[in-house]
PDB file of N, CA and C in Angstrom:
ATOM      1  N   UNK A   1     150.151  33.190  40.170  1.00  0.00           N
ATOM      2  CA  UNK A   1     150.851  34.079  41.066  1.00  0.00           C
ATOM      3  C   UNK A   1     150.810  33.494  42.476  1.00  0.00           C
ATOM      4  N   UNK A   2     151.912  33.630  43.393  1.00  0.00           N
ATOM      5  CA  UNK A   2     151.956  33.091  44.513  1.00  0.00           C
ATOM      6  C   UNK A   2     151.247  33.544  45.692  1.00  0.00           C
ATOM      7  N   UNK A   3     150.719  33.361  46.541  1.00  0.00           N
ATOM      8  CA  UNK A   3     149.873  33.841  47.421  1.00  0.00           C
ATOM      9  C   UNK A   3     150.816  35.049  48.313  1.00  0.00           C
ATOM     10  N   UNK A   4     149.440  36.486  48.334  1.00  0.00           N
ATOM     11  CA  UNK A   4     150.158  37.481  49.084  1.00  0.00           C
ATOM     12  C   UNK A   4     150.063  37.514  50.052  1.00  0.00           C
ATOM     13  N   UNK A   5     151.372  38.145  51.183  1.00  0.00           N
ATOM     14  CA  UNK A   5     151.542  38.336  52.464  1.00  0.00           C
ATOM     15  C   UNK A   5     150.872  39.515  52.859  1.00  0.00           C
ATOM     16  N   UNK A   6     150.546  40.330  53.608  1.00  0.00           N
ATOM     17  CA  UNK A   6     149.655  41.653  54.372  1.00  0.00           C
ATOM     18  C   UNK A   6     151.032  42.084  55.237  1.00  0.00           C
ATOM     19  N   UNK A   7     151.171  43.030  54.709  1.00  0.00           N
ATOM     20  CA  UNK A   7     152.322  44.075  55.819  1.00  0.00           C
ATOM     21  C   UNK A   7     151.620  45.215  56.085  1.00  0.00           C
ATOM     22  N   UNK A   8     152.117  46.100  56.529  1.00  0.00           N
ATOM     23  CA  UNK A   8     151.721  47.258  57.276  1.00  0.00           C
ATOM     24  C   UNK A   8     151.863  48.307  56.697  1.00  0.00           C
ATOM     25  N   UNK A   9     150.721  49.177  55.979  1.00  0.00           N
ATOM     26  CA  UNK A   9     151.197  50.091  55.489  1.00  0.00           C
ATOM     27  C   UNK A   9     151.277  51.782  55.774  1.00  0.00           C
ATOM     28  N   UNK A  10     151.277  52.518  55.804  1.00  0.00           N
ATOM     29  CA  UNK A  10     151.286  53.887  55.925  1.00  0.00           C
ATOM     30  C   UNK A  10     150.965  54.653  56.775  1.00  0.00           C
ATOM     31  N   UNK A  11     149.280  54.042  56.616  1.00  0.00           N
ATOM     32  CA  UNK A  11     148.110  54.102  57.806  1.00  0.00           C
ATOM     33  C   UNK A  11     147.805  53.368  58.754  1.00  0.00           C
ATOM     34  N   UNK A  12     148.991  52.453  59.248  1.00  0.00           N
ATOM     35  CA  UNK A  12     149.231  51.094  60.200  1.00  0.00           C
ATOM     36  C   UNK A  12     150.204  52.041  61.365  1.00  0.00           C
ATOM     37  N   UNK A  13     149.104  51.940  62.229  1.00  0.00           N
ATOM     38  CA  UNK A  13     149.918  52.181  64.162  1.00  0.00           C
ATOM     39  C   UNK A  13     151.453  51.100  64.059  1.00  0.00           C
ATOM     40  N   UNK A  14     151.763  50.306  63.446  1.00  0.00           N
ATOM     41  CA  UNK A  14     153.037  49.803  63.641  1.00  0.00           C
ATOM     42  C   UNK A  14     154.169  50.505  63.214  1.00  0.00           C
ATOM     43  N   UNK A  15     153.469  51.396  61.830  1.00  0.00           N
ATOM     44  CA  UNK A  15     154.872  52.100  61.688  1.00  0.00           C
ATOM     45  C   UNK A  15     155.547  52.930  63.358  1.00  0.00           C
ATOM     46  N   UNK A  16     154.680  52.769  63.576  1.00  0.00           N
ATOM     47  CA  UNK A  16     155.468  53.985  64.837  1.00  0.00           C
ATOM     48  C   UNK A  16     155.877  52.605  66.237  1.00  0.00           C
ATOM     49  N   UNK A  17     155.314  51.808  65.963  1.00  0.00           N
ATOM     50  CA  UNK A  17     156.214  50.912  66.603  1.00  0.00           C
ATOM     51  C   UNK A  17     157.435  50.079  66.260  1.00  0.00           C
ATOM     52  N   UNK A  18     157.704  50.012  65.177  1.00  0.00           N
ATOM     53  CA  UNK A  18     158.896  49.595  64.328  1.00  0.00           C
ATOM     54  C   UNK A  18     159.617  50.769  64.511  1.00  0.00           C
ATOM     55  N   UNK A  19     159.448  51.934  64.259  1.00  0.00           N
ATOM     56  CA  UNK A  19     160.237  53.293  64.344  1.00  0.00           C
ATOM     57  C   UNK A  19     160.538  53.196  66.355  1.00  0.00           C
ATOM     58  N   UNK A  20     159.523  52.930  67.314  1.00  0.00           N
ATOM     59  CA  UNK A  20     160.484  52.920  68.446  1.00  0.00           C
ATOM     60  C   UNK A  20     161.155  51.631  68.701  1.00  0.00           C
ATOM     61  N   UNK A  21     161.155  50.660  68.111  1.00  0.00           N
ATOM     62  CA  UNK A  21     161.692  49.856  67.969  1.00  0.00           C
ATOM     63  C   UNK A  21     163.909  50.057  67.678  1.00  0.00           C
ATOM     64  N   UNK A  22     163.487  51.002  66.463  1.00  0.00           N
ATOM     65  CA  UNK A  22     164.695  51.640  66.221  1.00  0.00           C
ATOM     66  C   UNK A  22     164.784  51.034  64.671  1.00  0.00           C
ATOM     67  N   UNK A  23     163.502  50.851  64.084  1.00  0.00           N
ATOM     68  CA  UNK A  23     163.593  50.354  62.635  1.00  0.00           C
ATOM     69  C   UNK A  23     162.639  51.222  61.737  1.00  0.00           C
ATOM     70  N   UNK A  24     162.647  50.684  60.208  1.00  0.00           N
ATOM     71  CA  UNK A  24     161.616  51.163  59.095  1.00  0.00           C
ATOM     72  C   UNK A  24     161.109  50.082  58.178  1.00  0.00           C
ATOM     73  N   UNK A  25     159.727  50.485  58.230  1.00  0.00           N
ATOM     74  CA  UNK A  25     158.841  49.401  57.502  1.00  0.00           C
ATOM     75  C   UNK A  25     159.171  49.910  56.067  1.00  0.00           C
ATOM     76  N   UNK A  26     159.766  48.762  55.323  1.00  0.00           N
ATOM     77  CA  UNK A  26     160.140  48.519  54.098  1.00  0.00           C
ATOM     78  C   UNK A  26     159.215  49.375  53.083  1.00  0.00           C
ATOM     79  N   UNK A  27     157.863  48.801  53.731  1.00  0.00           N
ATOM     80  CA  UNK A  27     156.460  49.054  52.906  1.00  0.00           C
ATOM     81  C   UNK A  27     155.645  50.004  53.580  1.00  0.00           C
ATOM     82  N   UNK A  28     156.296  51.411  54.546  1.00  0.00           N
ATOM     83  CA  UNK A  28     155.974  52.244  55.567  1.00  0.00           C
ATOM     84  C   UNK A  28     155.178  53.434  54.404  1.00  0.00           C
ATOM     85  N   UNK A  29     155.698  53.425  53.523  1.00  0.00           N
ATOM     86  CA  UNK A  29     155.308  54.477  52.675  1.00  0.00           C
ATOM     87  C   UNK A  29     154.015  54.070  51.451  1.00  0.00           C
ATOM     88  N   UNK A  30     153.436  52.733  51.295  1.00  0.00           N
ATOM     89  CA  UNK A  30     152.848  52.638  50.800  1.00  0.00           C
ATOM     90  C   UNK A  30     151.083  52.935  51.410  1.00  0.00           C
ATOM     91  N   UNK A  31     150.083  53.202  50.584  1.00  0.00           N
ATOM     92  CA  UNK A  31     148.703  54.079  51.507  1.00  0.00           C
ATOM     93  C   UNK A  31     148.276  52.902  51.580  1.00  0.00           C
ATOM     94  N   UNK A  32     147.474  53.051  53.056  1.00  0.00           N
ATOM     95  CA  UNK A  32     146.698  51.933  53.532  1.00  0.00           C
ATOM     96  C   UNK A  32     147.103  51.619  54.494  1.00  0.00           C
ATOM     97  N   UNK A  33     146.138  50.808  55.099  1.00  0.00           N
ATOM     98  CA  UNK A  33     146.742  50.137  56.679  1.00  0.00           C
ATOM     99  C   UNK A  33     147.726  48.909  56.868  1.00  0.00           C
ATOM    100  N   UNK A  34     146.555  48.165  55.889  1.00  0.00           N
ATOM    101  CA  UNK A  34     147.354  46.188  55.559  1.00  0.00           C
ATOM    102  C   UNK A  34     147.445  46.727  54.319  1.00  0.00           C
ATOM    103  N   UNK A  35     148.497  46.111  53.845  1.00  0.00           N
ATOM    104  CA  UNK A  35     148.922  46.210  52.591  1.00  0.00           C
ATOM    105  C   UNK A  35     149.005  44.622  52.162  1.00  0.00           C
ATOM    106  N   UNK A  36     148.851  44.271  50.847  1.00  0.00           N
ATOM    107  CA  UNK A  36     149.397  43.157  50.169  1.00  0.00           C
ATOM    108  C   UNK A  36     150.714  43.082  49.493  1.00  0.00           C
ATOM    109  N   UNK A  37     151.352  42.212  49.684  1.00  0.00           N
ATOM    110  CA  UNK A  37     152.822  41.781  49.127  1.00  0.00           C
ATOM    111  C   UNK A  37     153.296  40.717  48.529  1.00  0.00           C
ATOM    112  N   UNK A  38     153.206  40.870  47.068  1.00  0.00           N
ATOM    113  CA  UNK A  38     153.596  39.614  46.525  1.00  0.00           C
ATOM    114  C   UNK A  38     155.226  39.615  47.137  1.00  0.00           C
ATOM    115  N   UNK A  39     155.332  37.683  47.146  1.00  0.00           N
ATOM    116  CA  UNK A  39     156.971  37.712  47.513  1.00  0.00           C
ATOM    117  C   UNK A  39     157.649  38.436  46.435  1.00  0.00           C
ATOM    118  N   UNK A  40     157.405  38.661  45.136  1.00  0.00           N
ATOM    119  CA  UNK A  40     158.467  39.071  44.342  1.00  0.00           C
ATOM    120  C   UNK A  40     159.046  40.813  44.880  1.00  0.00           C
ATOM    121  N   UNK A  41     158.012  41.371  45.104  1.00  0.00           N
ATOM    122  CA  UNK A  41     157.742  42.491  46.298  1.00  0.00           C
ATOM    123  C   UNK A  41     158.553  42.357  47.456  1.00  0.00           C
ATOM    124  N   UNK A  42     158.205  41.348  48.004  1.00  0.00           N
ATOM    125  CA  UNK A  42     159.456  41.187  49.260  1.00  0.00           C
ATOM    126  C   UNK A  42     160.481  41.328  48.990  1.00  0.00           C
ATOM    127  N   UNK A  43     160.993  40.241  47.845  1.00  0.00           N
ATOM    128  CA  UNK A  43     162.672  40.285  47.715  1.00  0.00           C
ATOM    129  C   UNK A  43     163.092  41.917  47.729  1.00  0.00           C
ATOM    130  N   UNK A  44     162.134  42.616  46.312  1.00  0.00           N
ATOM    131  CA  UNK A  44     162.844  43.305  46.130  1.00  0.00           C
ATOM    132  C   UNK A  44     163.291  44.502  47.189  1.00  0.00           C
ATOM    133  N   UNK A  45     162.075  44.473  48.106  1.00  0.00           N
ATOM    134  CA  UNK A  45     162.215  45.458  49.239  1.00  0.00           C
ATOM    135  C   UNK A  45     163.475  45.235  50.096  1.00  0.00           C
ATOM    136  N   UNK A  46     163.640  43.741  49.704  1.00  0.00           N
ATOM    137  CA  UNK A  46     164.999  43.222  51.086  1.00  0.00           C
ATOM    138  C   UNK A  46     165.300  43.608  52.432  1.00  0.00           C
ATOM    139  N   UNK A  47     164.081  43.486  53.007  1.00  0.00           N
ATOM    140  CA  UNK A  47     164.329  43.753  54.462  1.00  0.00           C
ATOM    141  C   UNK A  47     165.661  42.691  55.286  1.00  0.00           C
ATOM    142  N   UNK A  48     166.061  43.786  56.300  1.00  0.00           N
ATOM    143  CA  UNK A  48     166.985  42.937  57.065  1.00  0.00           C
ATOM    144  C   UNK A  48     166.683  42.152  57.679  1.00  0.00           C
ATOM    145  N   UNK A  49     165.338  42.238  57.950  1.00  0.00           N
ATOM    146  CA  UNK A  49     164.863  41.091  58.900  1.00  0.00           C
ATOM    147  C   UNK A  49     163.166  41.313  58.720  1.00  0.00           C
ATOM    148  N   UNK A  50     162.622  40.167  59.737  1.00  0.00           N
ATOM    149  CA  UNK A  50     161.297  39.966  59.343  1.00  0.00           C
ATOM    150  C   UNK A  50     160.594  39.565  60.742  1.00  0.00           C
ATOM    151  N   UNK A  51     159.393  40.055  60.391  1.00  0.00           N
ATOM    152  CA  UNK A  51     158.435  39.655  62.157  1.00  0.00           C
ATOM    153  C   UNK A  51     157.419  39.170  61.719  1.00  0.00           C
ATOM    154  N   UNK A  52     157.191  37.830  62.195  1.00  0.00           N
ATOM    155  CA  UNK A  52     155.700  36.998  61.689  1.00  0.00           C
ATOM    156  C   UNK A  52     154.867  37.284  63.204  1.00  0.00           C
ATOM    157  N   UNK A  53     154.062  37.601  62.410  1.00  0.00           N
ATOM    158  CA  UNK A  53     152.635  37.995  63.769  1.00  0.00           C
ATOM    159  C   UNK A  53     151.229  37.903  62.873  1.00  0.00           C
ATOM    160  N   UNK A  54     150.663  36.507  63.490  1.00  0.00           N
ATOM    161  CA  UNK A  54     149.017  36.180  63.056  1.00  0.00           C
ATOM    162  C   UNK A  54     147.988  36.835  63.783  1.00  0.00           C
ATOM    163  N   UNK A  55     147.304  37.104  63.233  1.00  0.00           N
ATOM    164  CA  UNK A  55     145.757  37.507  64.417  1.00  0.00           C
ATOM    165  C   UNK A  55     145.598  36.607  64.814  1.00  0.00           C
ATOM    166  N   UNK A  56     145.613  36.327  66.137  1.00  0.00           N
ATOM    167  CA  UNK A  56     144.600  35.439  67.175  1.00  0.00           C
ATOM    168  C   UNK A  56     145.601  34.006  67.320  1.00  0.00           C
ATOM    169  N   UNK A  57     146.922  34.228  66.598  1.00  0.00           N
ATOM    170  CA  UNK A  57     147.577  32.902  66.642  1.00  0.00           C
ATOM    171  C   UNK A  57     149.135  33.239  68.011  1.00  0.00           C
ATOM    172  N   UNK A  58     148.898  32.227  68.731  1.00  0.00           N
ATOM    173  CA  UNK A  58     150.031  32.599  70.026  1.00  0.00           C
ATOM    174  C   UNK A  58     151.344  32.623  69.691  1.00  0.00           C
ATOM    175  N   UNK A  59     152.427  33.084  70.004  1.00  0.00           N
ATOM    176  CA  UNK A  59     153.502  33.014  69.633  1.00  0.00           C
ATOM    177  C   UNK A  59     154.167  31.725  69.609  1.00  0.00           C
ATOM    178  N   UNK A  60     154.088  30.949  70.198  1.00  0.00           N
ATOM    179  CA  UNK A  60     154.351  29.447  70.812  1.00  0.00           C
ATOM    180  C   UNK A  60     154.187  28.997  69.181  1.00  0.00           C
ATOM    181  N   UNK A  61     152.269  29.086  68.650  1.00  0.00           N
ATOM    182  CA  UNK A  61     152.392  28.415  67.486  1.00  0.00           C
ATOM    183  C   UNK A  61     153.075  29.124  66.196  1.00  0.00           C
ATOM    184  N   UNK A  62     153.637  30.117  66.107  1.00  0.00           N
ATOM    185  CA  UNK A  62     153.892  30.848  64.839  1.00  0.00           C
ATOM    186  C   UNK A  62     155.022  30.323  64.701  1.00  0.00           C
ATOM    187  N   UNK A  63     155.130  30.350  62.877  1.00  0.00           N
ATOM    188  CA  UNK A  63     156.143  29.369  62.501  1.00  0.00           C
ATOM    189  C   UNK A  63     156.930  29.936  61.707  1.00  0.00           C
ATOM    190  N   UNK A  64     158.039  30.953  61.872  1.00  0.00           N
ATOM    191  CA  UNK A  64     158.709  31.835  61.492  1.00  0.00           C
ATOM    192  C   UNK A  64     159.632  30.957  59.553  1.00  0.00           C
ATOM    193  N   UNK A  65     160.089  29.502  60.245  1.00  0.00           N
ATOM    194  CA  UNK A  65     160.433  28.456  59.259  1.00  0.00           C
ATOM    195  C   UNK A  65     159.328  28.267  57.754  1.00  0.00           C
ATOM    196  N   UNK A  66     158.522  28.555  58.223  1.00  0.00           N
ATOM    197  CA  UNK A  66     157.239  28.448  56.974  1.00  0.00           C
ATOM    198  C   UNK A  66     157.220  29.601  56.254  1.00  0.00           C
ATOM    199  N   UNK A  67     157.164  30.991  56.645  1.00  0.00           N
ATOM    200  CA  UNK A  67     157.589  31.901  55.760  1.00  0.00           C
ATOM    201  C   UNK A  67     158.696  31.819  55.038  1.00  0.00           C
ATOM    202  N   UNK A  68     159.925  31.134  55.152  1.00  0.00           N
ATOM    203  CA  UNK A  68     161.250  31.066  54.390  1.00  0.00           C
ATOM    204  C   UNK A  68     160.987  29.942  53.616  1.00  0.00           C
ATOM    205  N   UNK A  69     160.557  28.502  54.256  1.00  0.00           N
ATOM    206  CA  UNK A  69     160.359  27.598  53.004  1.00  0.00           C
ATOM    207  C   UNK A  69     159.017  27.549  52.279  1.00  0.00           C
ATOM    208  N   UNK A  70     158.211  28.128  52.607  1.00  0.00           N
ATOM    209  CA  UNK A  70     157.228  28.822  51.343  1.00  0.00           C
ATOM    210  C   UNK A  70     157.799  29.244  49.921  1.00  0.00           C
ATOM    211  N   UNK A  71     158.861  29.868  50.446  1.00  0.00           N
ATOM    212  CA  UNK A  71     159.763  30.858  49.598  1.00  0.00           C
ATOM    213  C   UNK A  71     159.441  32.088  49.431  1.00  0.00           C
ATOM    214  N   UNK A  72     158.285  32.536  50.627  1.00  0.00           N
ATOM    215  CA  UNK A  72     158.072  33.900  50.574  1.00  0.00           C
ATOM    216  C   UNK A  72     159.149  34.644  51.096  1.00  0.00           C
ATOM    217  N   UNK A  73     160.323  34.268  51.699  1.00  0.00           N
ATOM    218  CA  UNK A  73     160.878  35.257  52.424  1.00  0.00           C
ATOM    219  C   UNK A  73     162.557  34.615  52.252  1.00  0.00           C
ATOM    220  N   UNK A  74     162.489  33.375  50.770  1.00  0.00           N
ATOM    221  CA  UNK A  74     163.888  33.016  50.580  1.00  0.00           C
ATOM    222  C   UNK A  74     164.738  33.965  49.957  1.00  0.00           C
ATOM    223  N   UNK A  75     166.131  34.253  50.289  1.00  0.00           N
ATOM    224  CA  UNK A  75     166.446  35.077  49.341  1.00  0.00           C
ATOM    225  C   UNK A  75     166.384  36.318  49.838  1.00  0.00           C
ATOM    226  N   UNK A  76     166.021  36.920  50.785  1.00  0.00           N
ATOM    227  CA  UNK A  76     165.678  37.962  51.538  1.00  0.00           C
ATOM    228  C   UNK A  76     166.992  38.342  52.777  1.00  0.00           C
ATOM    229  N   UNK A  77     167.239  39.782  53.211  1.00  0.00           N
ATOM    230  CA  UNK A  77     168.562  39.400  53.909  1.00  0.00           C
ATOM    231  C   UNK A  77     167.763  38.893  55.230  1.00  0.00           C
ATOM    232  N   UNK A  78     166.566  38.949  55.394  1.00  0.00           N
ATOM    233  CA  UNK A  78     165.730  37.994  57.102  1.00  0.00           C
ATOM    234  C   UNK A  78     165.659  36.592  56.574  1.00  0.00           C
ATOM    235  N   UNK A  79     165.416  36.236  55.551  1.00  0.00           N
ATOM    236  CA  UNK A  79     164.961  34.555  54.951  1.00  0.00           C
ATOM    237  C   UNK A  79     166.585  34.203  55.174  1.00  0.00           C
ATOM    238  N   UNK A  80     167.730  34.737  54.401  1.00  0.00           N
ATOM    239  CA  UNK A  80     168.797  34.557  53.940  1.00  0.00           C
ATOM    240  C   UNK A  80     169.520  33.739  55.641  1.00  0.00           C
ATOM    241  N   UNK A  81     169.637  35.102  56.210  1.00  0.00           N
ATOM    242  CA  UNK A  81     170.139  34.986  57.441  1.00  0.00           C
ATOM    243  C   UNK A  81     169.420  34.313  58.487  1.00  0.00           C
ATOM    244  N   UNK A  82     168.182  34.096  58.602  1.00  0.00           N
ATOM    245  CA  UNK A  82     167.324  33.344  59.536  1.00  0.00           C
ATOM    246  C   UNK A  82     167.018  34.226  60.671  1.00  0.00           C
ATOM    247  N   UNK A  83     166.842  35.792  60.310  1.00  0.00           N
ATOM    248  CA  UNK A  83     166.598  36.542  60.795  1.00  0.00           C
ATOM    249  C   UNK A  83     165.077  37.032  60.468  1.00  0.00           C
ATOM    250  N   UNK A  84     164.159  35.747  60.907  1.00  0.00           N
ATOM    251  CA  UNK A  84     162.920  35.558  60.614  1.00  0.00           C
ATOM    252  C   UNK A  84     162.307  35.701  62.496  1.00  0.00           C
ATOM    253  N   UNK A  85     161.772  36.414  63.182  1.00  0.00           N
ATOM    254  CA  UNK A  85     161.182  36.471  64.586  1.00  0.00           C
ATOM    255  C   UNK A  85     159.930  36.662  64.463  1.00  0.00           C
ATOM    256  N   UNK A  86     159.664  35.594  65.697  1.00  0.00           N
ATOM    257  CA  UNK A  86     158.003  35.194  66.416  1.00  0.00           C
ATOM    258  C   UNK A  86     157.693  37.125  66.818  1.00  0.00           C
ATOM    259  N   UNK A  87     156.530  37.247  66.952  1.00  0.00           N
ATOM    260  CA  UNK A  87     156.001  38.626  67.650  1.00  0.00           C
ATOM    261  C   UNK A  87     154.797  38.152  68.321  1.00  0.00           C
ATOM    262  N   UNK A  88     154.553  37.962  69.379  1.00  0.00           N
ATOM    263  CA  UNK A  88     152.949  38.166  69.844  1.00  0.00           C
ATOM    264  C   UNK A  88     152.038  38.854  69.294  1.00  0.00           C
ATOM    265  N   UNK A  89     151.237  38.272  68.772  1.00  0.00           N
ATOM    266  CA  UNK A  89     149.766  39.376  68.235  1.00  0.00           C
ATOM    267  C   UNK A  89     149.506  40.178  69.821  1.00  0.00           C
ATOM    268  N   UNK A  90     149.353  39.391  70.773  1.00  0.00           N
ATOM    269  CA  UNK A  90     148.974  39.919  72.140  1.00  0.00           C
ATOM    270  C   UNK A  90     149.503  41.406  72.018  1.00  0.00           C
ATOM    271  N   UNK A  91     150.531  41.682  71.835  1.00  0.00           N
ATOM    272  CA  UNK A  91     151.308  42.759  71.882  1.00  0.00           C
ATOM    273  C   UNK A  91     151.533  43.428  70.710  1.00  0.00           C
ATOM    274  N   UNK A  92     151.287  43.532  69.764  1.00  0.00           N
ATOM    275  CA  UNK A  92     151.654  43.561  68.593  1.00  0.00           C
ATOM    276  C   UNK A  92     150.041  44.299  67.493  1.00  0.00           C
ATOM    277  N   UNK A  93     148.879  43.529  68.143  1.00  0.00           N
ATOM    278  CA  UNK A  93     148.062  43.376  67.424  1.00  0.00           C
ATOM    279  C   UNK A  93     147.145  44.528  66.962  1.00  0.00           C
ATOM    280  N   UNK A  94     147.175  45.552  68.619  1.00  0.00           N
ATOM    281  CA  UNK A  94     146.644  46.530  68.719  1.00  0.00           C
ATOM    282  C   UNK A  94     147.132  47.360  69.592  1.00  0.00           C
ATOM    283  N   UNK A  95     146.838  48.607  68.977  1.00  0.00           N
ATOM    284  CA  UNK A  95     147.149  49.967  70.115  1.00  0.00           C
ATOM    285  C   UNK A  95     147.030  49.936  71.337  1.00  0.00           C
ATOM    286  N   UNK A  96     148.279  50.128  72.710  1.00  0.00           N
ATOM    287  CA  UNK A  96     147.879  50.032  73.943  1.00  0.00           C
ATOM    288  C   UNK A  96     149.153  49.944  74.370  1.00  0.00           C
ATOM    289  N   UNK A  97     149.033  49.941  75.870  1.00  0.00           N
ATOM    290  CA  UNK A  97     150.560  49.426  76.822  1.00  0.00           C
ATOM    291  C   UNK A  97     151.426  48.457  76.293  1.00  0.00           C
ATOM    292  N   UNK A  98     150.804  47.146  75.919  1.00  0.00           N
ATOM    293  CA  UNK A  98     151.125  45.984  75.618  1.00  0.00           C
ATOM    294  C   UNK A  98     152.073  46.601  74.473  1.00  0.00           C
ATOM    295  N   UNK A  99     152.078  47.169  73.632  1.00  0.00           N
ATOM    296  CA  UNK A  99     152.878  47.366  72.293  1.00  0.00           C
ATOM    297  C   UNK A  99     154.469  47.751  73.069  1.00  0.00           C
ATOM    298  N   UNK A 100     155.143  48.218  74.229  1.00  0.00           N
ATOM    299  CA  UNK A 100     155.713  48.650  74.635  1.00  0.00           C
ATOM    300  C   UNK A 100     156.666  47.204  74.772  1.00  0.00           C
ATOM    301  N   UNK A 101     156.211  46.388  74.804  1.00  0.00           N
ATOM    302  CA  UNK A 101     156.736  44.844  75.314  1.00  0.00           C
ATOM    303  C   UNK A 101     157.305  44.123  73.655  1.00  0.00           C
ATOM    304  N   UNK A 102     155.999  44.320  72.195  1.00  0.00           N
ATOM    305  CA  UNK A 102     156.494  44.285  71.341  1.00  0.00           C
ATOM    306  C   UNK A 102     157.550  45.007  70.673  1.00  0.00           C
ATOM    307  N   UNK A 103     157.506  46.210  71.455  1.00  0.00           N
ATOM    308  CA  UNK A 103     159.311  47.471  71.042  1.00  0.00           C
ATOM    309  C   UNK A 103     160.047  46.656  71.030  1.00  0.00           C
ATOM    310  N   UNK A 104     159.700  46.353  72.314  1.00  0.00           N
ATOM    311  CA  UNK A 104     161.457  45.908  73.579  1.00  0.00           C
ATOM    312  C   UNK A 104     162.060  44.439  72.588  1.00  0.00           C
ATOM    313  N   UNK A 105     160.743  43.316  72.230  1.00  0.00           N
ATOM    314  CA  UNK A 105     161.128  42.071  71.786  1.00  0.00           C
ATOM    315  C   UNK A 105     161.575  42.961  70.075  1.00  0.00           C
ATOM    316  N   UNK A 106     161.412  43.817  69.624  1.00  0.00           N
ATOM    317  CA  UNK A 106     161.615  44.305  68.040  1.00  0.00           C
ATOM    318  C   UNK A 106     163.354  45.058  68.181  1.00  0.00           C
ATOM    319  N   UNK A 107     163.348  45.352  69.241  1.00  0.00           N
ATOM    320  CA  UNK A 107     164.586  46.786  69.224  1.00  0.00           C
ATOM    321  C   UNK A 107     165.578  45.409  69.503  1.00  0.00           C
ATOM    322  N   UNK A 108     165.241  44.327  70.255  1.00  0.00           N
ATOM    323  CA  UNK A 108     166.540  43.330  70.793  1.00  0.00           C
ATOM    324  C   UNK A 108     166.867  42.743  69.552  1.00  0.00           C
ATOM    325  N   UNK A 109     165.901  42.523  68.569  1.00  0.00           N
ATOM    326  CA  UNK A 109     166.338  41.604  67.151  1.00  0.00           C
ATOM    327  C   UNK A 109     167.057  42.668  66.299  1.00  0.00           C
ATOM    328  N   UNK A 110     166.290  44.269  66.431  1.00  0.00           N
ATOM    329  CA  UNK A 110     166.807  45.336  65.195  1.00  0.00           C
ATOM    330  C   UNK A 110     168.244  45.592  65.781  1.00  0.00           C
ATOM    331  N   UNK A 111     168.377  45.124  66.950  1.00  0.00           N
ATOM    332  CA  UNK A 111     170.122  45.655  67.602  1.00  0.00           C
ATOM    333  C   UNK A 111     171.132  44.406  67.541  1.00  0.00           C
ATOM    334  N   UNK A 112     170.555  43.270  67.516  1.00  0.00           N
ATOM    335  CA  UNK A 112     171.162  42.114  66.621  1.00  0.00           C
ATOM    336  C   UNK A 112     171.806  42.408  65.540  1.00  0.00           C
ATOM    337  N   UNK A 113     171.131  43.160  64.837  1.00  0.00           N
ATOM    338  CA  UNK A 113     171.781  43.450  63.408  1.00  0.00           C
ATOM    339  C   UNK A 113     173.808  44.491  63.261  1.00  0.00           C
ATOM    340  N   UNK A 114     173.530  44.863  64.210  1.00  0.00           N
ATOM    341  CA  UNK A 114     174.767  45.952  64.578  1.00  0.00           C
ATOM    342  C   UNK A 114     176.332  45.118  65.067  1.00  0.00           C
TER     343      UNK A 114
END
């Protein structure tokens, strides 16, 4: 089996930042905080798009290209379209002001889509 990704689940402070963002976590309804996701899981969820954010890794180094040719995220309408985006952990990582900055960079990609 292919190695799983960690999304956000239920009990994850992001749902409510994806929601002011002006979006919905694919995997918003599953219990738990981090969730695991096999890619076969991904496809089928088919998000429109996708946000790579590491703990402790800067945006500069995150490599949005490595999730798609992994093939975790080929085939996907974010892998498909290359609607794969960097997120700052800085902003992203934890509850606070800073998350207000990850909206703004989430709502400009979720309004891309329109």
């Amino acid at each position: 089996m292919a190695a799983a990704d960690v999304q956000p689940g239920a009990a994850c402070y992001s749902n409510e930042l994806i929601a002011l963002a002006g979006g919905i976590n694919v995997f918003g309804e599953r219990p738990g905080a981090s969730v695991e996701v096999t890619p076969e899981e991904l496809l089928r969820a088919d998000p429109e798009l996708c946000f790579v954010s590491w703990c402790g890794v800067a945006e500069a180094k995150l490599d949005p290209d490595n999730l798609i040719s992994a093939g975790r995220a080929r085939g996907i309408g974010g892998g498909a379209g290359g609607r794969v985006y960097r997120l700052d952990e800085r902003f992203s990582g934890r509850p606070g002001p800073r998350m207000l900055t990850a909206a703004r960079v989430m709502a400009r990609a979720i309004a891309g889509l329109a």
